[in-house]
Protein backbone atom coordinates (compact mmCIF):
# COMPACT_ATOMS: atom_id res chain seq x y z
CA UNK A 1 13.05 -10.33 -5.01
CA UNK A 2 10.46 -7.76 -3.48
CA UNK A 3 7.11 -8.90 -3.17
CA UNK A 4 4.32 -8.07 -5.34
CA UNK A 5 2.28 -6.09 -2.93
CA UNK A 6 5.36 -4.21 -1.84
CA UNK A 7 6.10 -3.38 -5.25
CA UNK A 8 2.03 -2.55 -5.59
CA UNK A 9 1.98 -0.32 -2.98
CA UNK A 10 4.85 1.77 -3.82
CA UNK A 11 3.60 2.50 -7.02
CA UNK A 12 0.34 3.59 -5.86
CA UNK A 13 1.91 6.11 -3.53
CA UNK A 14 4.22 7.29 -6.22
CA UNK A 15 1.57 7.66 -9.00
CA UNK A 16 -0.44 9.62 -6.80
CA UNK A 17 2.57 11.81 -5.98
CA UNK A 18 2.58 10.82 -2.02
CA UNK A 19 5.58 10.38 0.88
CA UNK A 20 6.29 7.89 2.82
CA UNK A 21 5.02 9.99 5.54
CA UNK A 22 1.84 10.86 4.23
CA UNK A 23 0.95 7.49 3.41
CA UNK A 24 2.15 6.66 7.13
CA UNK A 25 0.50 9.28 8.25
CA UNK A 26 -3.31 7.69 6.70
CA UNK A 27 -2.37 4.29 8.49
CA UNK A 28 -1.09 5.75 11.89
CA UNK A 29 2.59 4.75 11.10
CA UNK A 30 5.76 7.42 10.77
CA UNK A 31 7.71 7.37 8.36
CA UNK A 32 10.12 4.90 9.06
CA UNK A 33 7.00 3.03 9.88
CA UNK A 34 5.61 3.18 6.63
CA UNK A 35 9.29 2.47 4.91
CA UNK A 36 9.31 -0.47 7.01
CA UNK A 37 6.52 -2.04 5.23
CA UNK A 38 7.52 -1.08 1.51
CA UNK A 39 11.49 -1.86 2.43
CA UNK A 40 10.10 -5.70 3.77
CA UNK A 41 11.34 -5.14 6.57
CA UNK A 42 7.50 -5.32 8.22
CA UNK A 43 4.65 -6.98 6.98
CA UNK A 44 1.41 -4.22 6.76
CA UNK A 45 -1.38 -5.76 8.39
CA UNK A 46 -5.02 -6.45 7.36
CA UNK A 47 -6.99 -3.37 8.73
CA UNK A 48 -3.96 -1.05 7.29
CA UNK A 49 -4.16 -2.34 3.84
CA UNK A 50 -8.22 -2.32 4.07
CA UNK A 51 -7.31 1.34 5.00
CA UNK A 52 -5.04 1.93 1.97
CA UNK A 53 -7.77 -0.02 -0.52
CA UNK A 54 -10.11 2.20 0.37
CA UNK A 55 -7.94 5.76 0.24
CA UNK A 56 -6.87 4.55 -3.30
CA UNK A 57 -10.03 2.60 -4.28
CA UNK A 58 -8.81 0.06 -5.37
CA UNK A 59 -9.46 -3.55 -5.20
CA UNK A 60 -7.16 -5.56 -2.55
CA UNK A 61 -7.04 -8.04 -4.93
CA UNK A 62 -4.80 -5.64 -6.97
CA UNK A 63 -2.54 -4.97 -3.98
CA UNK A 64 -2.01 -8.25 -3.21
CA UNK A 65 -1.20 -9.50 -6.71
CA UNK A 66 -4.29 -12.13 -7.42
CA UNK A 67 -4.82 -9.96 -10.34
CA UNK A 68 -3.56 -7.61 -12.45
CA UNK A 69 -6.56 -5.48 -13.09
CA UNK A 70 -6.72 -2.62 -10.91
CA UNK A 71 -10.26 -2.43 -10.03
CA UNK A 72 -12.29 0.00 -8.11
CA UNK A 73 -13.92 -0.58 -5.05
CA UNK A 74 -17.15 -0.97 -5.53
């Protein structure tokens, strides 16, 4: 079963028509770095999804499943 956040952050980069490597590319990661993350086969760490929060604006609370209301940063 893939995690919520996983599944969370591949959506985000596919509604906002991204690649892997551009999203790896906003968190200093190649591509395989960035698959690594959404394939669970890495964990993303704390300043890289502040990073992606912000480039999306959204709330990490989203991301990280604690709610399913995708808020805006504020």
């Amino acid at each position: 079963m893939m995690s919520i956040y996983i599944q969370r952050l591949i959506d985000l980069r596919t509604d906002s028509d991204l690649t892997q490597k551009q999203v790896g590319a906003i968190i200093n990661k190649s591509q395989q770095g960035y698959a690594h993350i959404e394939n669970g086969k890495a964990q993303i760490s704390v300043d890289d999804l502040i990073t992606l929060c912000n480039f999306y604006n959204i709330s990490p609370e989203y991301v990280l499943g604690f709610t399913d209301e995708m808020r805006k940063l504020k």
